[in-house]
N, C-alpha and C. Protein backbone atom coordinates (compact mmCIF):
# COMPACT_ATOMS: atom_id res chain seq x y z
N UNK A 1 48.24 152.58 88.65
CA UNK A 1 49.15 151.48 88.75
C UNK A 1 48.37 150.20 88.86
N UNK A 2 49.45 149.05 88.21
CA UNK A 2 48.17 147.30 88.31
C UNK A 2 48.95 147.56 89.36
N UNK A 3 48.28 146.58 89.86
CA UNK A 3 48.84 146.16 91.28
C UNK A 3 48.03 144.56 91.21
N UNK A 4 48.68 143.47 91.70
CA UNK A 4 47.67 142.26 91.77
C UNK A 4 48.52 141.37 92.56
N UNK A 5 47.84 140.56 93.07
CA UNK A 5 48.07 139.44 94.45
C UNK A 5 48.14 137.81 93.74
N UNK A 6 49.40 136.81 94.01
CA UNK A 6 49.05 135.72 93.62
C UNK A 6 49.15 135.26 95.15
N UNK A 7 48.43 134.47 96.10
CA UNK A 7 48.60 134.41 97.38
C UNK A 7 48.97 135.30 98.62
N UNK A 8 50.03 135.28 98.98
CA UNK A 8 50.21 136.53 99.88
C UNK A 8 51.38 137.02 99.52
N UNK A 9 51.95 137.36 97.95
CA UNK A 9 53.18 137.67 97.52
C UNK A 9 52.21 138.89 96.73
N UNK A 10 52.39 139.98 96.58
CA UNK A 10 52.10 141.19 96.09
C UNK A 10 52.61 141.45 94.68
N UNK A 11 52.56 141.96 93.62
CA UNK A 11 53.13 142.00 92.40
C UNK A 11 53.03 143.70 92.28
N UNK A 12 53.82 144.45 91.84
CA UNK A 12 53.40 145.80 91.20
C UNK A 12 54.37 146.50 90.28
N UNK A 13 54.31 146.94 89.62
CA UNK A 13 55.39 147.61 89.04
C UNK A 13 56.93 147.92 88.85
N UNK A 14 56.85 148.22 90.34
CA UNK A 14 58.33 148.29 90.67
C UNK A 14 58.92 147.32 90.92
N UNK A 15 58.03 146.02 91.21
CA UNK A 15 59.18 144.82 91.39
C UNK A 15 60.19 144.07 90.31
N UNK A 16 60.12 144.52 89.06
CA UNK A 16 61.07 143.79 88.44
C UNK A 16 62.12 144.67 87.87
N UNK A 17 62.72 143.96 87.67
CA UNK A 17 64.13 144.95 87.25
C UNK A 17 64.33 145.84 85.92
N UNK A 18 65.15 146.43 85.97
CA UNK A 18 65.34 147.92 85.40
C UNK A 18 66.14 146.95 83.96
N UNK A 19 66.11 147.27 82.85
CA UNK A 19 67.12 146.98 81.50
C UNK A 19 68.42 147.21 81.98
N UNK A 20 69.11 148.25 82.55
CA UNK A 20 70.19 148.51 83.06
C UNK A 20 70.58 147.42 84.09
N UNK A 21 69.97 147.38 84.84
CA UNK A 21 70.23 146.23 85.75
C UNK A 21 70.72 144.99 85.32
N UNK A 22 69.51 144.47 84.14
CA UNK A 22 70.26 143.19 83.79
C UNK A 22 71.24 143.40 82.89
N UNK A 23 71.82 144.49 82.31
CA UNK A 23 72.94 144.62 81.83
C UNK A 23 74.39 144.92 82.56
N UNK A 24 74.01 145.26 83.42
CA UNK A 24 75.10 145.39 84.04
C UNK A 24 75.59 143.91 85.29
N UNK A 25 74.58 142.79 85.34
CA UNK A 25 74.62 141.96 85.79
C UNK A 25 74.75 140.74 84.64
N UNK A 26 74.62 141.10 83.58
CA UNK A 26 75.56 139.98 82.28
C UNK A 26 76.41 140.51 81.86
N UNK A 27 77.10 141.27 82.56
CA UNK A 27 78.59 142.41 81.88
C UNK A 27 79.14 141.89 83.19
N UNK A 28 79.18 141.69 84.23
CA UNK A 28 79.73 141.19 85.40
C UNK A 28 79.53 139.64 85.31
N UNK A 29 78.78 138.52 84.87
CA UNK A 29 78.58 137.41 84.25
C UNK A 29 79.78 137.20 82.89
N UNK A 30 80.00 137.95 82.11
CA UNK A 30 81.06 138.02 81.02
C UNK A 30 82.23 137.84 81.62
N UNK A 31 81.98 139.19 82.09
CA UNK A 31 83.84 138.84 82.99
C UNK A 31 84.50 137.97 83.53
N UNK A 32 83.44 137.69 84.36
CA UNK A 32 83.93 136.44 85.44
C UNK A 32 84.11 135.74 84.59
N UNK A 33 83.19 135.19 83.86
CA UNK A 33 83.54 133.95 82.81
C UNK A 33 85.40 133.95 81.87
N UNK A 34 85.21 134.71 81.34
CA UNK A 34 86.50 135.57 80.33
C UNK A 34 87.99 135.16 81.58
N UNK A 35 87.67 135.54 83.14
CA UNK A 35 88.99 135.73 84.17
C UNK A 35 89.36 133.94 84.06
N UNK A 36 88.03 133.00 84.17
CA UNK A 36 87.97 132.00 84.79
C UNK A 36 88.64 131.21 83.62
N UNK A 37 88.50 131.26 82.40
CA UNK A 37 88.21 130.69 81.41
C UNK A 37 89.92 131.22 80.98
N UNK A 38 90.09 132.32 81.20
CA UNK A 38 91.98 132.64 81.51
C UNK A 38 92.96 131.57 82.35
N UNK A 39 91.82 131.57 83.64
CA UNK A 39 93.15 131.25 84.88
C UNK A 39 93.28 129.64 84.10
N UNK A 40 92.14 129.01 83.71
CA UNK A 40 92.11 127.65 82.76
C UNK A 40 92.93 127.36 82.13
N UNK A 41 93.26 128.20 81.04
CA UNK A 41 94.26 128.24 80.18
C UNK A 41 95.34 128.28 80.93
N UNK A 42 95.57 129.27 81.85
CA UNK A 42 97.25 129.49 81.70
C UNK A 42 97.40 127.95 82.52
N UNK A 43 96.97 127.50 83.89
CA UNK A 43 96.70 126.18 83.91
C UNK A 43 97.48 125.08 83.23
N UNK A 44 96.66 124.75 81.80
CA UNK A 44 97.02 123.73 80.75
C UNK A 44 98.57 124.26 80.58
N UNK A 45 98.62 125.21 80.39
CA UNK A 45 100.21 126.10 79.48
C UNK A 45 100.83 125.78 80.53
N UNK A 46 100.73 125.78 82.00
CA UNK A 46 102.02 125.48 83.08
C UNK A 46 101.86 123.85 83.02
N UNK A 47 100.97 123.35 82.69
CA UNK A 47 101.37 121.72 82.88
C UNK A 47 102.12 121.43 82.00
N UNK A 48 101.86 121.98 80.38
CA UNK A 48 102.38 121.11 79.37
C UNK A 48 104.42 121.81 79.84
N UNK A 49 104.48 123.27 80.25
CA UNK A 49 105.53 123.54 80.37
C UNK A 49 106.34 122.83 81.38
N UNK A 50 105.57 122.25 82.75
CA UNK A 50 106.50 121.54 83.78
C UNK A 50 106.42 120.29 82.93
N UNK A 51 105.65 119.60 82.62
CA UNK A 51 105.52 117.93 82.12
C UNK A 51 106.79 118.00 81.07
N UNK A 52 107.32 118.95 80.20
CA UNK A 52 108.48 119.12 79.08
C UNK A 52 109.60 118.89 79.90
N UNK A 53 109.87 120.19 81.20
CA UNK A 53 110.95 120.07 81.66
C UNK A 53 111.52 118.71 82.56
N UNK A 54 110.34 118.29 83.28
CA UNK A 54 110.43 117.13 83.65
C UNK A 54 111.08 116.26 82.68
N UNK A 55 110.67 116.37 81.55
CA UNK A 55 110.93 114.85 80.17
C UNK A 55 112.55 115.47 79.99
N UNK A 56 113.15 116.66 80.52
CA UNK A 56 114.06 116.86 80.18
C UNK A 56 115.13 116.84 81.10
N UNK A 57 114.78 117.24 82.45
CA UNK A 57 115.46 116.47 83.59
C UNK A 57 115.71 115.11 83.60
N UNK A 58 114.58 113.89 83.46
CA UNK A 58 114.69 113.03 83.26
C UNK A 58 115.87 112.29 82.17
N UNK A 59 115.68 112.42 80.82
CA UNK A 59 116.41 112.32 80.15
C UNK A 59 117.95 112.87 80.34
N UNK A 60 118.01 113.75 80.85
CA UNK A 60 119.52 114.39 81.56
C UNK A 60 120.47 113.84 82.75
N UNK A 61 119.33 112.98 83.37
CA UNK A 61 120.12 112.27 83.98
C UNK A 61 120.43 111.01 83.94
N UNK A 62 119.46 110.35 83.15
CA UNK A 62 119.77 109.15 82.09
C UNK A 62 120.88 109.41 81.65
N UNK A 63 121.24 110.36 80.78
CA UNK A 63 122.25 110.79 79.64
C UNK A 63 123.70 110.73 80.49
N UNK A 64 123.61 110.74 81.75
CA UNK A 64 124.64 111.49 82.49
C UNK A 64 125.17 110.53 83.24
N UNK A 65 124.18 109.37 83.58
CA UNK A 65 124.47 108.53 84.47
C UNK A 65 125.30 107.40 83.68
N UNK A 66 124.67 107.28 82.11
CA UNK A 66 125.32 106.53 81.26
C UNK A 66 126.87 107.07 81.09
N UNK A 67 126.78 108.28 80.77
CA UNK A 67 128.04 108.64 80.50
C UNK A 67 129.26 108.32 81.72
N UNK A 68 128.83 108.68 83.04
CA UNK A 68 129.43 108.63 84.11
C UNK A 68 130.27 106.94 84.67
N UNK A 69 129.23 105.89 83.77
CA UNK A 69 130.02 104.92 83.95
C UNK A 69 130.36 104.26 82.74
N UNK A 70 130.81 105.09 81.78
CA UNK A 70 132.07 104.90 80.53
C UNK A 70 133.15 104.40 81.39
N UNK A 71 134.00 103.69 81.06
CA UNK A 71 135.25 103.67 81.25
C UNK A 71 136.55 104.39 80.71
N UNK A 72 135.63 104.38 79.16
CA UNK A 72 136.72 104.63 78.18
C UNK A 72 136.04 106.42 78.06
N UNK A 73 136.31 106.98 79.14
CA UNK A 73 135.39 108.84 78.98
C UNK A 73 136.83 109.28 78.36
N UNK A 74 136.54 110.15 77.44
CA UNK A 74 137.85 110.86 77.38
C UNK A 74 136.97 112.33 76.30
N UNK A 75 138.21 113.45 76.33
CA UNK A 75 137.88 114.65 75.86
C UNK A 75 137.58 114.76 74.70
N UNK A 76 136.32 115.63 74.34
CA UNK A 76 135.39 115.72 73.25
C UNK A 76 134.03 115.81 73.12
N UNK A 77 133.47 116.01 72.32
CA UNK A 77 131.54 116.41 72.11
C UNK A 77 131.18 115.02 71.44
N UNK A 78 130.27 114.71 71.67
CA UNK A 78 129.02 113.89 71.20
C UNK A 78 127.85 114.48 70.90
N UNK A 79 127.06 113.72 70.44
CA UNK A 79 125.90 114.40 69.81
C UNK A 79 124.84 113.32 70.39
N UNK A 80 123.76 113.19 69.96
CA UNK A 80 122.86 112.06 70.04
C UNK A 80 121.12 112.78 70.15
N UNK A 81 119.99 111.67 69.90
CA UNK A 81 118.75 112.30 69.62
C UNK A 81 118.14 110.88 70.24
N UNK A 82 116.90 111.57 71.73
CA UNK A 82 115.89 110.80 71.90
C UNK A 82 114.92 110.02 70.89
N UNK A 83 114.30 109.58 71.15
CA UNK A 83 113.24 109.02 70.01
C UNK A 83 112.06 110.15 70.45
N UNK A 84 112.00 111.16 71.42
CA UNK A 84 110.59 111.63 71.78
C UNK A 84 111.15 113.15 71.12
N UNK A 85 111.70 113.15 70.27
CA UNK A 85 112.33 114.75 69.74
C UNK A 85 113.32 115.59 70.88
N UNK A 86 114.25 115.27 71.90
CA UNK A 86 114.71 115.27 72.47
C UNK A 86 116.26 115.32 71.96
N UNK A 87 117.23 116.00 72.06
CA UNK A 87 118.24 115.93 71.51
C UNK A 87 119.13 116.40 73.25
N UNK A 88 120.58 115.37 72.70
CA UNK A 88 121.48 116.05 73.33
C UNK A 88 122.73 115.79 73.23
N UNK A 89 123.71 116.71 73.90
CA UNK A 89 124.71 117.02 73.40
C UNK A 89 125.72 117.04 75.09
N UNK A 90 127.26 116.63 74.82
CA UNK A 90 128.12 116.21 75.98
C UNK A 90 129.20 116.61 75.42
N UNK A 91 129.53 117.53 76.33
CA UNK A 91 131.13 118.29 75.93
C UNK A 91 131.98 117.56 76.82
N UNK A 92 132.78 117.05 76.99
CA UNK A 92 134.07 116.84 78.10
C UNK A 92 135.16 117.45 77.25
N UNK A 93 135.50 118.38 78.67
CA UNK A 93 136.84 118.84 78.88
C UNK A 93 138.13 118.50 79.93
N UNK A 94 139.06 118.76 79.48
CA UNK A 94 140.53 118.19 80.49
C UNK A 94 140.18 119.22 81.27
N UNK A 95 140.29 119.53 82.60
CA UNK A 95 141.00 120.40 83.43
C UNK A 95 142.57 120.48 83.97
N UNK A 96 142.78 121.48 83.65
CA UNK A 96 144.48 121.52 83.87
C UNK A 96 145.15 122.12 84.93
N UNK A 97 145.65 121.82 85.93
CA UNK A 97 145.88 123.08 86.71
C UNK A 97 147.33 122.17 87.23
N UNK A 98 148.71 122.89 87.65
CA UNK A 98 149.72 122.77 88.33
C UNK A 98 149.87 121.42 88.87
N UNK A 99 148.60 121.04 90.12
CA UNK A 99 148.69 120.26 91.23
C UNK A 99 148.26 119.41 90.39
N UNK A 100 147.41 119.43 89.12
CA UNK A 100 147.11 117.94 88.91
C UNK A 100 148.15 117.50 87.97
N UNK A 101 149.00 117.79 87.22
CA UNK A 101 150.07 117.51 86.80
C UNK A 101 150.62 116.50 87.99
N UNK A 102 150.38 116.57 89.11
CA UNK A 102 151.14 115.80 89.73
C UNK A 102 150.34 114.65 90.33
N UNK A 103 149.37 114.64 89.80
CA UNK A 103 148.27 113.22 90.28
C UNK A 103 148.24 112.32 89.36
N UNK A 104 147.90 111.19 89.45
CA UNK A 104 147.99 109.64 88.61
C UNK A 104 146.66 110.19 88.23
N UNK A 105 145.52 111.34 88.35
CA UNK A 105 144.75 111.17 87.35
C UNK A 105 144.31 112.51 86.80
N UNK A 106 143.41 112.14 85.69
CA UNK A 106 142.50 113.59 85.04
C UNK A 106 141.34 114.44 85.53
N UNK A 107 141.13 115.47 85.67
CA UNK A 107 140.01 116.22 86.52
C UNK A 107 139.28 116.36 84.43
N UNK A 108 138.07 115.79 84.56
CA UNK A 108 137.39 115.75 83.97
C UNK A 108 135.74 116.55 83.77
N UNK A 109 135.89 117.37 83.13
CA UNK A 109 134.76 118.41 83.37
C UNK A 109 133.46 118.14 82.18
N UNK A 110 132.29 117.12 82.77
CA UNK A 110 131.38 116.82 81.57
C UNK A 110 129.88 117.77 81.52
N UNK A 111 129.81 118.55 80.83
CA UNK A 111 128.60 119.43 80.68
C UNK A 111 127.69 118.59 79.76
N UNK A 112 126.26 118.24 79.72
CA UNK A 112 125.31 117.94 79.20
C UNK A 112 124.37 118.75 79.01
N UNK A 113 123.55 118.69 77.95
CA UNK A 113 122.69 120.15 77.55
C UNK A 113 121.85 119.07 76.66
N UNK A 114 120.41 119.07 77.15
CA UNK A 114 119.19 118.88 77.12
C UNK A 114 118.25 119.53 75.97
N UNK A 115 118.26 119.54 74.61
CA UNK A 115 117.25 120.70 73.75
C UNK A 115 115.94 120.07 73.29
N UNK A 116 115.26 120.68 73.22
CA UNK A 116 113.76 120.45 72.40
C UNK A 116 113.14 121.25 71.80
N UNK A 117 112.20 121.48 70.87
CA UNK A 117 111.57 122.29 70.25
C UNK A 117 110.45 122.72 71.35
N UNK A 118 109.58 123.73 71.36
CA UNK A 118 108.17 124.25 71.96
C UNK A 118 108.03 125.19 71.25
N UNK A 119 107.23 124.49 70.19
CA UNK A 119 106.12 125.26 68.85
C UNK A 119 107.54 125.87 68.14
N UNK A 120 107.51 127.53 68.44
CA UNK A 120 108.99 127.95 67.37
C UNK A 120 110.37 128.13 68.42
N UNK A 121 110.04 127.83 69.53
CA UNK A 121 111.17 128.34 70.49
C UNK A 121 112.05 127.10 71.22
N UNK A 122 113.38 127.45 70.75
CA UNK A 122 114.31 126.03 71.48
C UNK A 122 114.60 125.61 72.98
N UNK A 123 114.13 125.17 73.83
CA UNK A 123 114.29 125.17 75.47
C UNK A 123 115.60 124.17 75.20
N UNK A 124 116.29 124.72 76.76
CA UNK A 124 117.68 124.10 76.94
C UNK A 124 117.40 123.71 78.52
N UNK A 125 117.81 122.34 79.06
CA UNK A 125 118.20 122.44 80.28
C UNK A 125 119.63 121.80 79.80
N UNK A 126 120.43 122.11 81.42
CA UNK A 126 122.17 121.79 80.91
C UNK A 126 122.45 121.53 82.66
N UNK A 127 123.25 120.21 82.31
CA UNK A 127 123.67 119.96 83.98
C UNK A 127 125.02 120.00 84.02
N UNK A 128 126.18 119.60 84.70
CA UNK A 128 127.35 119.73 84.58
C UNK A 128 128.20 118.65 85.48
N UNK A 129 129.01 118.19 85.26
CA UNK A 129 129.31 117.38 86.94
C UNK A 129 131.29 117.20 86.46
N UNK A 130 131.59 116.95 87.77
CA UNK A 130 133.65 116.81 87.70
C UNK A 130 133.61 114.82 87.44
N UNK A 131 134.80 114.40 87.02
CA UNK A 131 135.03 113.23 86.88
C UNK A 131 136.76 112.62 86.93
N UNK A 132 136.30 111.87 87.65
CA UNK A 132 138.07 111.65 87.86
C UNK A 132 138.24 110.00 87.23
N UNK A 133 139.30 110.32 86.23
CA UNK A 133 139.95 109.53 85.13
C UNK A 133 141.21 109.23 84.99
N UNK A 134 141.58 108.01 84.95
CA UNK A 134 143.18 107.49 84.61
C UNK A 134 143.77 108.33 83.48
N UNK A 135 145.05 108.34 83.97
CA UNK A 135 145.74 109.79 83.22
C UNK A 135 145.71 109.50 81.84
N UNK A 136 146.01 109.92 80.65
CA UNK A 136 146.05 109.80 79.62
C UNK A 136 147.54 109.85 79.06
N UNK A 137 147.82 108.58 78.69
CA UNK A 137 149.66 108.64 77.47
C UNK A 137 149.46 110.03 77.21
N UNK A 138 150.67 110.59 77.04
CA UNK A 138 150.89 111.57 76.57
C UNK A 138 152.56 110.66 75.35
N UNK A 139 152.75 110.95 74.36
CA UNK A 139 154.15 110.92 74.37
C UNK A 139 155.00 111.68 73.79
């Protein structure tokens, strides 16, 4: 066996590592990298997914707050399109029931629904709220 001395650190044979060794210590180096380089990604993918819904909450209650102080609200769909690819859509319905027949006004039911594209798949948020309205002529 060599055996040889650089100061008082000893050198011999057995001190350096086995081929196996460093393979199995850049196969555990891979991985980690590959997990880390995952958790990264999914990361980016939950921001761009909350930062959308946000742009779509937002816009929903824009949409809603406008609508809410119409004067002239009455039953029917609208349509309409953000400038940021944002689309949306407002159903109002009458509600009808017995007791309100007997009120000076309309129970007004306005659903809003929020769409956008993400790559091939359509996301929806949809809010809903009651509205009370001067009765409508009937004759």
């Amino acid at each position: 066996m060599a055996d040889w001395q650089i100061g008082k650190v000893q050198f011999n044979r057995t001190n350096g590592f086995a081929l196996i060794e460093v393979l199995v210590a850049v196969s555990v180096l891979a991985i980690s990298l590959v997990v880390i380089l995952q958790l990264f990604s999914g990361g980016l993918k939950s921001r761009k997914f909350s930062e959308q819904y946000a742009k779509g909450v937002f816009h929903a209650r824009e949409k809603m707050a406008e609508m809410l102080i119409d004067p002239g609200l009455s039953e029917g769909e609208t349509r309409g399109e953000f400038e940021d690819d944002y689309q949306w859509q407002v159903i109002i319905t009458r509600m009808v029931s017995d007791e309100e027949e007997k009120l000076p006004v309309d129970l007004l039911n306005v659903e809003l629904r929020i769409t956008w594209r993400d790559g091939e798949k359509e996301k929806t948020y949809s809010i809903d709220t009651l509205k009370l309205a001067p009765k409508e002529k009937t004759s």
